[in-house]
Structure formats: C-alpha cells, structure tokens
PDB file of N, CA and C in Angstrom:
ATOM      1  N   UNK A   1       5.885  14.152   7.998  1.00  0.00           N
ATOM      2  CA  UNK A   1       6.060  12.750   7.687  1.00  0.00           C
ATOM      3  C   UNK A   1       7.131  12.159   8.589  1.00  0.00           C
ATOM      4  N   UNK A   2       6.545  10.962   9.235  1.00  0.00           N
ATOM      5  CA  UNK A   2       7.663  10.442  10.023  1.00  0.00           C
ATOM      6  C   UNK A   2       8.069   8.904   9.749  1.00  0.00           C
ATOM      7  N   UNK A   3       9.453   8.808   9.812  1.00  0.00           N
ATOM      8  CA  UNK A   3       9.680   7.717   9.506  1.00  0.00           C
ATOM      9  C   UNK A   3      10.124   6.596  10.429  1.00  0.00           C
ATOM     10  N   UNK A   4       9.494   5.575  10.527  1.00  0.00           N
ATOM     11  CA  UNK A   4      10.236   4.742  11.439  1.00  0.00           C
ATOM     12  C   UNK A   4      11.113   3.652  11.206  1.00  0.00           C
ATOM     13  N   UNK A   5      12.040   3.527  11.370  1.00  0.00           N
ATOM     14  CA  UNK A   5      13.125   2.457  11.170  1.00  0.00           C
ATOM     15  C   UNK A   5      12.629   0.986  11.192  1.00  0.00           C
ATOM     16  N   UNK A   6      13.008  -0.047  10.541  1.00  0.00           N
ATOM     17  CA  UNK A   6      12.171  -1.237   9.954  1.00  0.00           C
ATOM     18  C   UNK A   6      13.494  -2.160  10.085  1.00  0.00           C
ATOM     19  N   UNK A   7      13.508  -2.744  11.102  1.00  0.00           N
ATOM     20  CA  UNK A   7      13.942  -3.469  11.428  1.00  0.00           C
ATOM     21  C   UNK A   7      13.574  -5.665  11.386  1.00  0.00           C
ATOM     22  N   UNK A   8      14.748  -6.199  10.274  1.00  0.00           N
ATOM     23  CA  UNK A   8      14.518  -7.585  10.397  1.00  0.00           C
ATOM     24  C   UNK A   8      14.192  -8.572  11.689  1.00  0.00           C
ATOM     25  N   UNK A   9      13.164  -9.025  11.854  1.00  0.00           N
ATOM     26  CA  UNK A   9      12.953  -9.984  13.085  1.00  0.00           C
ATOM     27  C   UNK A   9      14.013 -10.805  13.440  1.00  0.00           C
ATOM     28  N   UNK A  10      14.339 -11.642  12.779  1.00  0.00           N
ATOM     29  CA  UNK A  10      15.456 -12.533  13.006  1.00  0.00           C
ATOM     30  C   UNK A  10      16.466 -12.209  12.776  1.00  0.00           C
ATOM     31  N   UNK A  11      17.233 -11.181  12.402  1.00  0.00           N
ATOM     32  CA  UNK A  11      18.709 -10.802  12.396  1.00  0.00           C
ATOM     33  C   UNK A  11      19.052  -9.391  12.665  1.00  0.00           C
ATOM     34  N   UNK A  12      17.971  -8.600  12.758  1.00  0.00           N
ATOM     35  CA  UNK A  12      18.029  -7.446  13.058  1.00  0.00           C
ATOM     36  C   UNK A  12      18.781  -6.478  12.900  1.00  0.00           C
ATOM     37  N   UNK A  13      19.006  -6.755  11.555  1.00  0.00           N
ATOM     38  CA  UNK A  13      19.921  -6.048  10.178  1.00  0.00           C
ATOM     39  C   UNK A  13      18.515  -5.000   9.795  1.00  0.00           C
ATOM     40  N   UNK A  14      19.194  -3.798   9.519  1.00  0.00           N
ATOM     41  CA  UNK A  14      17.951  -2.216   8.619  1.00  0.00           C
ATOM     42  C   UNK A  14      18.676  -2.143   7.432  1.00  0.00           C
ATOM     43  N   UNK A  15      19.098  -3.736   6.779  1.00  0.00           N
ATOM     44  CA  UNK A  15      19.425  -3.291   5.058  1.00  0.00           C
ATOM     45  C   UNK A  15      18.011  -3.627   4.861  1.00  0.00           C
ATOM     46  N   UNK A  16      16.793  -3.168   4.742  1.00  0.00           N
ATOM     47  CA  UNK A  16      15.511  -3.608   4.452  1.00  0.00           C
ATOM     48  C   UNK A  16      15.088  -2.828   2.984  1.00  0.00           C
ATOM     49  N   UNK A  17      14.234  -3.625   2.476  1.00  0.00           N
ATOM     50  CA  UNK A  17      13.377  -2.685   1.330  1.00  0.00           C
ATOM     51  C   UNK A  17      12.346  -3.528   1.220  1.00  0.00           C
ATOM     52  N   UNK A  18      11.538  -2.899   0.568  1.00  0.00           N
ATOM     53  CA  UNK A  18      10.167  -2.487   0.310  1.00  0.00           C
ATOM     54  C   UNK A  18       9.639  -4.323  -0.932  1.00  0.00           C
ATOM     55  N   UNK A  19       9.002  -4.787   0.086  1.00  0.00           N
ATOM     56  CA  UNK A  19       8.573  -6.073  -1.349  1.00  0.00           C
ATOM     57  C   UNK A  19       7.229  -6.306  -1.401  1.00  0.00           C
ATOM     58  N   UNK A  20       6.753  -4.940  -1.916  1.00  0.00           N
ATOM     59  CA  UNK A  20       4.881  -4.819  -2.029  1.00  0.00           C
ATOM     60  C   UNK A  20       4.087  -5.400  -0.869  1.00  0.00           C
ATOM     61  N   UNK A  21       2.938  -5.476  -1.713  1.00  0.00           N
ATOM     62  CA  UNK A  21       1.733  -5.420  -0.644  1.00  0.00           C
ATOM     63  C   UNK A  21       1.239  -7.050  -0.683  1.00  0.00           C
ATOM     64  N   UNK A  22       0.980  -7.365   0.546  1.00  0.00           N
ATOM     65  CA  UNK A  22       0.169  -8.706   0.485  1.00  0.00           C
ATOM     66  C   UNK A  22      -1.649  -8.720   0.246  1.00  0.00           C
ATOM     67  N   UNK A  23      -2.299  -9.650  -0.048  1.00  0.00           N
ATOM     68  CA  UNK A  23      -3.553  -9.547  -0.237  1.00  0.00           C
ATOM     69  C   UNK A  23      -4.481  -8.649   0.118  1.00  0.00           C
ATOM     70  N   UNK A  24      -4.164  -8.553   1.649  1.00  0.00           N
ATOM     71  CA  UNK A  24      -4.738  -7.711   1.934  1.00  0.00           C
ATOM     72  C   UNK A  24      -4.292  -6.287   2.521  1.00  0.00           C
ATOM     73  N   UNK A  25      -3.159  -5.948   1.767  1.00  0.00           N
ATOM     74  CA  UNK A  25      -2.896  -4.890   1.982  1.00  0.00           C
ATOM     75  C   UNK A  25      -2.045  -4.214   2.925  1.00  0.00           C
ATOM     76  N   UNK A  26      -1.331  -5.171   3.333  1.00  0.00           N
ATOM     77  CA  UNK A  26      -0.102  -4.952   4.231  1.00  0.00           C
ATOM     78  C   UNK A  26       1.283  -4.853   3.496  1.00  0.00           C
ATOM     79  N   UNK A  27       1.783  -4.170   4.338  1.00  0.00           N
ATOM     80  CA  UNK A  27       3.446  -3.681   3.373  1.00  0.00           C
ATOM     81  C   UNK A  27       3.936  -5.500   3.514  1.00  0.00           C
ATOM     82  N   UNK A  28       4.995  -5.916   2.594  1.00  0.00           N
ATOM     83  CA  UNK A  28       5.899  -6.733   2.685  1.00  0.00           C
ATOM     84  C   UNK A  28       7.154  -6.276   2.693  1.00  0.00           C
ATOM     85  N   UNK A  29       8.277  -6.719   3.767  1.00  0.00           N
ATOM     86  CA  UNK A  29       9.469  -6.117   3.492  1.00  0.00           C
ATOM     87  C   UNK A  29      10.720  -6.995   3.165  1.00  0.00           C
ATOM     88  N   UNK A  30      11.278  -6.569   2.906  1.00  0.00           N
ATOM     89  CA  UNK A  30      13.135  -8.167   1.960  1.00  0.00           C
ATOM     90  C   UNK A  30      13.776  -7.217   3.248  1.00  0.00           C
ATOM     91  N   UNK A  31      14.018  -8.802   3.613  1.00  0.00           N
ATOM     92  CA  UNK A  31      15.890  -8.457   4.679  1.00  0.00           C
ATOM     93  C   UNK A  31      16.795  -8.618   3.251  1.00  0.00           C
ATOM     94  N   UNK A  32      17.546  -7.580   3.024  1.00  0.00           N
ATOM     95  CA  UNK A  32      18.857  -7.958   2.201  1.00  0.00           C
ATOM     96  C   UNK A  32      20.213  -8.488   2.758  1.00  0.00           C
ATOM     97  N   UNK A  33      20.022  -8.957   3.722  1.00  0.00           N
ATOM     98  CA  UNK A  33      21.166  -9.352   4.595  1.00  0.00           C
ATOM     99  C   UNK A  33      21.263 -10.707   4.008  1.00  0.00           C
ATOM    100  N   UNK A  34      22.552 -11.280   3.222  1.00  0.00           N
ATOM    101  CA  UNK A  34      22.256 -12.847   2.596  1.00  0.00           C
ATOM    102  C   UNK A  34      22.407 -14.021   4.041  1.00  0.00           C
ATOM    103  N   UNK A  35      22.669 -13.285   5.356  1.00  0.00           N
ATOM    104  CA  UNK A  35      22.947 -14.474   6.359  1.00  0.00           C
ATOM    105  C   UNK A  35      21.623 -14.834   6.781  1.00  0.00           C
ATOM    106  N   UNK A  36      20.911 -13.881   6.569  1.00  0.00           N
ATOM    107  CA  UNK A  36      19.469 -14.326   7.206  1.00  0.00           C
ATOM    108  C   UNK A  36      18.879 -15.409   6.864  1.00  0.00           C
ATOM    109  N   UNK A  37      18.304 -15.797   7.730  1.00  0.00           N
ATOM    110  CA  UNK A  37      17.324 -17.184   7.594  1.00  0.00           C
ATOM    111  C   UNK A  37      15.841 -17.348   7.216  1.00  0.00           C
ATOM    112  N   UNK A  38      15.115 -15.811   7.094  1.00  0.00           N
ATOM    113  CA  UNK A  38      14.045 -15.341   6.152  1.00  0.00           C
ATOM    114  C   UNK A  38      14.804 -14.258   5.659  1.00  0.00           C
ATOM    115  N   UNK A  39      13.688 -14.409   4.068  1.00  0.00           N
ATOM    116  CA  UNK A  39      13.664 -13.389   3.265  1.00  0.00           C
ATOM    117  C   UNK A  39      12.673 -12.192   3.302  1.00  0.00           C
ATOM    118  N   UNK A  40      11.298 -12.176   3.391  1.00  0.00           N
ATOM    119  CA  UNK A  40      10.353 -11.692   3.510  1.00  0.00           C
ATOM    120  C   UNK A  40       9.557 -11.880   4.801  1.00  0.00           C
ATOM    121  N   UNK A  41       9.103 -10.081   4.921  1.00  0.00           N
ATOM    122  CA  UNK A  41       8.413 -10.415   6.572  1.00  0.00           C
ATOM    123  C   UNK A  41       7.141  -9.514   6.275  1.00  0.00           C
ATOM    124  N   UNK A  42       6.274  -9.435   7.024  1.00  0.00           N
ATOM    125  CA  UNK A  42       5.499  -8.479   7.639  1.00  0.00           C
ATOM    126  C   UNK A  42       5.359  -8.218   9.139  1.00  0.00           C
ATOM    127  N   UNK A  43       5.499  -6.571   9.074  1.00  0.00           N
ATOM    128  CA  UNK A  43       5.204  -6.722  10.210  1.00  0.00           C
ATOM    129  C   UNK A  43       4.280  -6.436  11.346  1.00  0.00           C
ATOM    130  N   UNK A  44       2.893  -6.518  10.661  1.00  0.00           N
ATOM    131  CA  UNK A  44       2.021  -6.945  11.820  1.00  0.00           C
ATOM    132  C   UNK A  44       0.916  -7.453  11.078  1.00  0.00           C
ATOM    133  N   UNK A  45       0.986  -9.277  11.773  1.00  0.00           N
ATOM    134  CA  UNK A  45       0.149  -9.875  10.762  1.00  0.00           C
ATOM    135  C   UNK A  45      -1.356  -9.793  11.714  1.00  0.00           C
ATOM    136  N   UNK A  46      -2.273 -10.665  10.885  1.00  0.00           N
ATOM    137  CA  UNK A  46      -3.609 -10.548  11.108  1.00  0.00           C
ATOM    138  C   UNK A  46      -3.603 -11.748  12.278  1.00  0.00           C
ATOM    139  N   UNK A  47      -2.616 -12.916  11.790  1.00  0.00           N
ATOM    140  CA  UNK A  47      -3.115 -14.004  12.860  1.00  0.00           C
ATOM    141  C   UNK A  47      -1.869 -14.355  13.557  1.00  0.00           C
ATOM    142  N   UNK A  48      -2.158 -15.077  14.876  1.00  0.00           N
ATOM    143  CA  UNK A  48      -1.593 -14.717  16.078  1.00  0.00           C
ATOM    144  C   UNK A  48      -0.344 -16.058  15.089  1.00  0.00           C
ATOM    145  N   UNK A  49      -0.689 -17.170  14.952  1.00  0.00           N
ATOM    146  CA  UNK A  49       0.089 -18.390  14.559  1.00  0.00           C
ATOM    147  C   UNK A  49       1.395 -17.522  13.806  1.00  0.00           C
ATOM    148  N   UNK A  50       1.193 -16.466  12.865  1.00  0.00           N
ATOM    149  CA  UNK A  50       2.375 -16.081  12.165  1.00  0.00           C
ATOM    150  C   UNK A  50       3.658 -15.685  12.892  1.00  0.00           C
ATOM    151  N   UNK A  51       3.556 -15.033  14.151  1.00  0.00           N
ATOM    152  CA  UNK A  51       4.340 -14.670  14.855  1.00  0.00           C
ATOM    153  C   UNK A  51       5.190 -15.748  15.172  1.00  0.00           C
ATOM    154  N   UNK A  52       6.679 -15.355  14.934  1.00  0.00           N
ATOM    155  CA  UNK A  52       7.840 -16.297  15.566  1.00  0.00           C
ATOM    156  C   UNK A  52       7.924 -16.755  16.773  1.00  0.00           C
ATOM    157  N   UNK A  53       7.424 -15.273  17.852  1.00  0.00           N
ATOM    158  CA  UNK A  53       7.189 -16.056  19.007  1.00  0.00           C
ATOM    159  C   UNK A  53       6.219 -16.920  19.753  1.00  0.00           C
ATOM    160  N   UNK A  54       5.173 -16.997  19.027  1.00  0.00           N
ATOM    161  CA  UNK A  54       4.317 -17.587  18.952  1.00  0.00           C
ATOM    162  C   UNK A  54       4.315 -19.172  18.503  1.00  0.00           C
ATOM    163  N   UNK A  55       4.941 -19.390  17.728  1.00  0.00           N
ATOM    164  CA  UNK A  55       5.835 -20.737  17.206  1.00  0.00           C
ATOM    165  C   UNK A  55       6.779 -21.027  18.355  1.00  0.00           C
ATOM    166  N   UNK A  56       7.696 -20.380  18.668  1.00  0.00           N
ATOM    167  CA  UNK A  56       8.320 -20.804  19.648  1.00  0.00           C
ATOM    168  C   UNK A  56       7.875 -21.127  20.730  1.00  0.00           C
ATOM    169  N   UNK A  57       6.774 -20.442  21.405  1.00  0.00           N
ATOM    170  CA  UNK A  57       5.960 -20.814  22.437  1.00  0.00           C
ATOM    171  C   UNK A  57       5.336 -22.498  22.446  1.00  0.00           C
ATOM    172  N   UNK A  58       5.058 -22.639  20.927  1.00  0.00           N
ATOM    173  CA  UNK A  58       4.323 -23.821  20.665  1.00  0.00           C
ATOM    174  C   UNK A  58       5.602 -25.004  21.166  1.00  0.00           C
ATOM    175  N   UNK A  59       6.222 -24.735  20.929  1.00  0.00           N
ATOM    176  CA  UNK A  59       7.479 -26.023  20.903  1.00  0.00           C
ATOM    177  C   UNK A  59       7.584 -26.181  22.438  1.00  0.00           C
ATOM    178  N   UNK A  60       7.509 -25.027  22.983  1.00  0.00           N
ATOM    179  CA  UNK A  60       7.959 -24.897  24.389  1.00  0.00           C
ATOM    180  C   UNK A  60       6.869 -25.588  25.523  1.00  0.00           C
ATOM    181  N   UNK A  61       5.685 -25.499  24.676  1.00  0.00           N
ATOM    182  CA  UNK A  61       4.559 -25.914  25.631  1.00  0.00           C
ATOM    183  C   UNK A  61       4.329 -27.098  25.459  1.00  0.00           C
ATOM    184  N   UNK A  62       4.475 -27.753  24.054  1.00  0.00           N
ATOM    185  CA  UNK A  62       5.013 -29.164  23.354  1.00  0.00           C
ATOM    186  C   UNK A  62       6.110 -30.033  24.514  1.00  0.00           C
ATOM    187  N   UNK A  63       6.895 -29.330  24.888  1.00  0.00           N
ATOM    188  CA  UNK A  63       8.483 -30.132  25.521  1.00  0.00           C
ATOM    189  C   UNK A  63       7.888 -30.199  27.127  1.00  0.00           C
ATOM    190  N   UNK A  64       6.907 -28.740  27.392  1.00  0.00           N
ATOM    191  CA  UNK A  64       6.318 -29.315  28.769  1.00  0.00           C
ATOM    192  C   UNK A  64       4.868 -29.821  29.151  1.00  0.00           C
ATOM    193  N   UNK A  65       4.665 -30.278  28.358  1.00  0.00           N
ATOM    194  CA  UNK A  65       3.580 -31.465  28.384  1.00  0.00           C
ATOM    195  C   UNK A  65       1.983 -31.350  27.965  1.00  0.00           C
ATOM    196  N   UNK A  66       1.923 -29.871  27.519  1.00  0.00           N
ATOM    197  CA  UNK A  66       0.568 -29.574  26.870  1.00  0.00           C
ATOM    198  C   UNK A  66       0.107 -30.207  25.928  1.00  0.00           C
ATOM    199  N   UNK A  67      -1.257 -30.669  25.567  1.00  0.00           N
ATOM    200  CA  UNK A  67      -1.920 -30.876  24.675  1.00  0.00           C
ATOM    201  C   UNK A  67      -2.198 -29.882  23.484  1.00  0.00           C
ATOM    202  N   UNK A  68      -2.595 -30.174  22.304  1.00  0.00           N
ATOM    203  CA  UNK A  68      -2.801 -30.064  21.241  1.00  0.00           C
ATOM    204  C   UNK A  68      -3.989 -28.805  21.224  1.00  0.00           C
ATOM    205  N   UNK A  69      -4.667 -28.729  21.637  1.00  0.00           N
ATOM    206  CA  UNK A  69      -6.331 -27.901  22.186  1.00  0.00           C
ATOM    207  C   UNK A  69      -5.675 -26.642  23.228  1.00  0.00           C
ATOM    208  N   UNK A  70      -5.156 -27.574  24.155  1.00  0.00           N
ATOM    209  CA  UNK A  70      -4.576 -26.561  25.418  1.00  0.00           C
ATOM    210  C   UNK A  70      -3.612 -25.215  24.685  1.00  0.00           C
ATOM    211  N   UNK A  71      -2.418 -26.035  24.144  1.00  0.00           N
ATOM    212  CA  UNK A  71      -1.897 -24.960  23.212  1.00  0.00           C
ATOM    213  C   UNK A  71      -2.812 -23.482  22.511  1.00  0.00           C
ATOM    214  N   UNK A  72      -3.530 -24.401  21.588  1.00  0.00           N
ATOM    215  CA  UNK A  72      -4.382 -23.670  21.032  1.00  0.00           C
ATOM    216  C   UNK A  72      -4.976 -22.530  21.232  1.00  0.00           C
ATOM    217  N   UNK A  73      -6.241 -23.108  22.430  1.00  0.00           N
ATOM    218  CA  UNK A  73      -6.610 -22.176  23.233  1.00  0.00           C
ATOM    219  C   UNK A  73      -6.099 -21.522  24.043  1.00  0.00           C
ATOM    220  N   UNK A  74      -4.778 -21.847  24.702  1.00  0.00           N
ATOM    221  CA  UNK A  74      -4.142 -20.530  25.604  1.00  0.00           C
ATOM    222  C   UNK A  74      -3.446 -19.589  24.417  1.00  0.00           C
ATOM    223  N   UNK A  75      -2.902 -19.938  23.235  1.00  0.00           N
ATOM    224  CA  UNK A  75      -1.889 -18.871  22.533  1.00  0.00           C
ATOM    225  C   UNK A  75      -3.247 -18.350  21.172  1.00  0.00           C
ATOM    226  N   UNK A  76      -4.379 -18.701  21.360  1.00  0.00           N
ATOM    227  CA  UNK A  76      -5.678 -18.231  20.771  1.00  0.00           C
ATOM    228  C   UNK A  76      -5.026 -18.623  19.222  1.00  0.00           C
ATOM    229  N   UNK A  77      -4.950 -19.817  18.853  1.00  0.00           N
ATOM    230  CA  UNK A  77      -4.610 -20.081  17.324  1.00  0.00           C
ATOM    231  C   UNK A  77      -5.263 -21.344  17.001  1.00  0.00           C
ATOM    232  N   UNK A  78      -5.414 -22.004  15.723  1.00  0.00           N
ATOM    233  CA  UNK A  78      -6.130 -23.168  15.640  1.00  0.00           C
ATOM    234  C   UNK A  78      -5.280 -24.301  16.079  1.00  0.00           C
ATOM    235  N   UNK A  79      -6.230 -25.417  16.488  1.00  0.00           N
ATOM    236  CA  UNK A  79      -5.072 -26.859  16.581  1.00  0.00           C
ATOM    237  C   UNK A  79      -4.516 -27.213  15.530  1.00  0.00           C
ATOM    238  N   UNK A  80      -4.566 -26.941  14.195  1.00  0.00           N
ATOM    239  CA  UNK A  80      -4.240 -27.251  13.318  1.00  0.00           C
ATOM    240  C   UNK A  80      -2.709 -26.413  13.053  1.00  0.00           C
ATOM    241  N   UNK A  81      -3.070 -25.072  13.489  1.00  0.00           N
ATOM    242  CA  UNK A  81      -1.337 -24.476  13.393  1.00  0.00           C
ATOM    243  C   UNK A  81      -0.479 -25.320  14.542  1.00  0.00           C
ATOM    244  N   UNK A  82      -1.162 -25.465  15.395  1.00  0.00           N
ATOM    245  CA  UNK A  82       0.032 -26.218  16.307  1.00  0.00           C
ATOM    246  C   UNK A  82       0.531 -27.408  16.067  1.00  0.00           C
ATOM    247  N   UNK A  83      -0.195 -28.530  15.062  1.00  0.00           N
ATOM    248  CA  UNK A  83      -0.111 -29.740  14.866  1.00  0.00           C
ATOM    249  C   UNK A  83       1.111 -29.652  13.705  1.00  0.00           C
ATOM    250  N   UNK A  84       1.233 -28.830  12.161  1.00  0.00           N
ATOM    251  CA  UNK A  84       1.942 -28.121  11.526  1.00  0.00           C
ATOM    252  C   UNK A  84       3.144 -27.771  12.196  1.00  0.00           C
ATOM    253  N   UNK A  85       2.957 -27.014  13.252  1.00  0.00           N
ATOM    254  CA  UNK A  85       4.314 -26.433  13.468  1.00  0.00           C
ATOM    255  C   UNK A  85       5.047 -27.583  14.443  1.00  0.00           C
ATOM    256  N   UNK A  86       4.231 -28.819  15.071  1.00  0.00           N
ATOM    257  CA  UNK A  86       5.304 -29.923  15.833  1.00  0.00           C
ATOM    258  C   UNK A  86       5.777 -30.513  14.382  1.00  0.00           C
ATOM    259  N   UNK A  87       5.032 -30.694  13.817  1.00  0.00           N
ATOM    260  CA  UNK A  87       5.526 -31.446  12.306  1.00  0.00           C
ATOM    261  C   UNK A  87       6.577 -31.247  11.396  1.00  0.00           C
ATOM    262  N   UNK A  88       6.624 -29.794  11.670  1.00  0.00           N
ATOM    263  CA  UNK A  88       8.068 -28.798  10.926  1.00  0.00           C
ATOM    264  C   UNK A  88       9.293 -29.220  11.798  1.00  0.00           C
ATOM    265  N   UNK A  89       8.928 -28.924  13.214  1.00  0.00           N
ATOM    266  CA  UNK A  89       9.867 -29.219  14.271  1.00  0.00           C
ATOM    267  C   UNK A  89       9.816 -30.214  14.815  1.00  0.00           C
ATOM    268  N   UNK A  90       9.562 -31.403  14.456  1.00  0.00           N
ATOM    269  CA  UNK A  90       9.932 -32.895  14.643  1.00  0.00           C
ATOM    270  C   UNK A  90      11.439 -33.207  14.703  1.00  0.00           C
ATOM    271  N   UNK A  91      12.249 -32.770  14.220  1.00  0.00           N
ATOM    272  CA  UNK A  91      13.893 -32.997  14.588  1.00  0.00           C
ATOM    273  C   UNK A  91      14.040 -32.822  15.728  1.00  0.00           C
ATOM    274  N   UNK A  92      13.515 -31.388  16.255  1.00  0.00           N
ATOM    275  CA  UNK A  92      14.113 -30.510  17.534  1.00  0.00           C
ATOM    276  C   UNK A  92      13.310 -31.845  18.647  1.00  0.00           C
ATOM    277  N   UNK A  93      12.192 -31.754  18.094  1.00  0.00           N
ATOM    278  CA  UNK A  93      11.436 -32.535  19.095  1.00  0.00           C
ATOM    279  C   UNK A  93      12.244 -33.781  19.590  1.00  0.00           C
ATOM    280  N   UNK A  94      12.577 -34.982  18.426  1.00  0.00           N
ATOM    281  CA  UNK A  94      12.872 -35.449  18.729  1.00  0.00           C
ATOM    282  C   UNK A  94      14.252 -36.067  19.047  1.00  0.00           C
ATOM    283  N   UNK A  95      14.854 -35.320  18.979  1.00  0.00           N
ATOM    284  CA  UNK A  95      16.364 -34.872  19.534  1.00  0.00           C
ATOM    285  C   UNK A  95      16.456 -34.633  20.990  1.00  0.00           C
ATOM    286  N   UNK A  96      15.370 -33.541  21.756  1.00  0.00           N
ATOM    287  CA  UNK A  96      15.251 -33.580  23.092  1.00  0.00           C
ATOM    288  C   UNK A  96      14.857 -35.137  23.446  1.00  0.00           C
ATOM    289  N   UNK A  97      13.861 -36.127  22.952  1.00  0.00           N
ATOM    290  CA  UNK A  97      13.643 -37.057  23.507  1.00  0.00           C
ATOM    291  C   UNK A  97      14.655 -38.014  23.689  1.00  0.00           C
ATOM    292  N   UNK A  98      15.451 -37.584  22.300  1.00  0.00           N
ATOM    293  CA  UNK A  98      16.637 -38.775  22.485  1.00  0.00           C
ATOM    294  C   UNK A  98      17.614 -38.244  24.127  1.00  0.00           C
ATOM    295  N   UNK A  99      17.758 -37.226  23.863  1.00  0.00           N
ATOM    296  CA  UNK A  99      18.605 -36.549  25.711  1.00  0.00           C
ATOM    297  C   UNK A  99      18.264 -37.437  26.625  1.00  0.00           C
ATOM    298  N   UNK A 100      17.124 -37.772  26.474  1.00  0.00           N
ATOM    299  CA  UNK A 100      15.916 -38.262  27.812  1.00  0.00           C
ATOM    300  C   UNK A 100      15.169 -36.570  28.342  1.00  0.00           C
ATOM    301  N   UNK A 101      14.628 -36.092  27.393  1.00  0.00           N
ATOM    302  CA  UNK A 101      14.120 -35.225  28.177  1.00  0.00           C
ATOM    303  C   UNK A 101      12.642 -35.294  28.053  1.00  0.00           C
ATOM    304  N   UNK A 102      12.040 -36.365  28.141  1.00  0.00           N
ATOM    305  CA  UNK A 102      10.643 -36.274  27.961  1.00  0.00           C
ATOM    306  C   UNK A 102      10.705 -37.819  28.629  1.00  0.00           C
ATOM    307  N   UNK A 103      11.293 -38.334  28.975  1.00  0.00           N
ATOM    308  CA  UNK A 103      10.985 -39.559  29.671  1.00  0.00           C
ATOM    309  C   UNK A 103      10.310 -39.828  30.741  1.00  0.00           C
ATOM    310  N   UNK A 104      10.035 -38.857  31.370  1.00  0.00           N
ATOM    311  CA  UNK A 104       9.010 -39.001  32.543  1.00  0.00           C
ATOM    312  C   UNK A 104       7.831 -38.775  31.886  1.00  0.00           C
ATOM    313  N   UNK A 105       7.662 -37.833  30.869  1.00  0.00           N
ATOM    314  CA  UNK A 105       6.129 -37.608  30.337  1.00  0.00           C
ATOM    315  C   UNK A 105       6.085 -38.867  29.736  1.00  0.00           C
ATOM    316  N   UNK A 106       6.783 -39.818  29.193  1.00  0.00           N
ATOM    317  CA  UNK A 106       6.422 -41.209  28.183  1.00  0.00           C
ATOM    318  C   UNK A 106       6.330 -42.214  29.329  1.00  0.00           C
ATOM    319  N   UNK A 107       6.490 -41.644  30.616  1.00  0.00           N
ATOM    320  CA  UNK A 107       6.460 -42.827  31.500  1.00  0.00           C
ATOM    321  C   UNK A 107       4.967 -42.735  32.070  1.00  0.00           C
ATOM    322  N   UNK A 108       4.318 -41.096  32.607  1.00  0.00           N
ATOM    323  CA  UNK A 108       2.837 -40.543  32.794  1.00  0.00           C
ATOM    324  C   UNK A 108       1.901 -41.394  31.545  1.00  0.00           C
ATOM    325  N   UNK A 109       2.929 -41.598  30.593  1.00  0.00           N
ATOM    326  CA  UNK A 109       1.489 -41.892  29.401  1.00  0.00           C
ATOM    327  C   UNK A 109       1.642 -43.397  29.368  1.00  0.00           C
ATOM    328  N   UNK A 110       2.270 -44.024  29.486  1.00  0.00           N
ATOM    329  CA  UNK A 110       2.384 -45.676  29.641  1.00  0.00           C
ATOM    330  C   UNK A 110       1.428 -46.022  30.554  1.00  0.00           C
ATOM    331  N   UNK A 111       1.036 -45.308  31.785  1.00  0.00           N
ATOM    332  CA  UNK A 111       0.046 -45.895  33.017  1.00  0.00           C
ATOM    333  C   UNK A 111      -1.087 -45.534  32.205  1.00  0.00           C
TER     334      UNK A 111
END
C-alpha cells in the first residue's frame, strides 16, 4: 500500500482530511488550514472548467482580447463557464479597465 501525500491547491498546507465521496465517486478532501481561501477540493475533476488554472486562464484571455466561443473552444469548456466566471470576476475586470488597460481594445470596438 502506497501512500501519496495530498496536498491543498491553493495554500499548499498537508493538514488535509478526508470529506467523503462526491456523486460520482471521487474522494473529497478539507484543507484544515483556517487561512485558506477554499475549504473543500478534489483532486481530479471530470471537467476541464473546475480547474483553478483553467479559470485563471479565462480572465487572462478575457484582458487579451478573446471572445466568449474562442475561450471556450481553445480551453475545451462551455461558453457558459466562461461567461460565469467573467461575472464572478467583474471587479478584477473592471479595475484593470479603470488602469486604462483595455483602452485600446474599447477603442478596436468603437470603429
């Protein structure tokens, strides 16, 4: 029997334990670390959208000028997770715009 060490995504604290099974049968695990910013993870989901970096990608392709579809189809997830996740991250979003960092793309879309 071998064991492998289970490590939190986002804080990458091994106070971990065991928080049953999801629907279909995947372990769930608790970061017990109270600084963390999730509680519960799995770690290897079925769809690509769950992944953190995968979210992050979305924002990133968001700030450099991709479409809604384009996203989609290059990170293989629905338009609908990508539309969701600008919606969550509407602050970030629009915080860069206030910088001026999208002002040339609002200037491409005015013509």
């Amino acid at each position: 029997m071998v064991l492998t060490p289970v490590l939190c995504p986002v804080c990458h604290h091994d106070n971990i334990s065991k928080r049953g099974k999801t629907g279909n049968g995947k372990q769930r695990y608790l970061c017990q670390n109270p600084e963390c910013s999730i509680k519960t993870f799995i770690l290897d989901y079925d769809y690509n959208g769950y992944f953190p970096e995968v979210k992050n990608k979305i924002i990133d392709m968001a700030i450099n000028g991709s479409g809604i579809r384009d996203t989609a189809r290059i990170l293989d997830i629905s338009p609908t997770t990508v539309i969701n996740e600008l919606k969550k991250k509407n602050f970030v979003l629009s915080s860069f715009a206030k910088e001026g960092g999208l002002n040339g793309w609002r200037y491409m879309q005015k013509r």
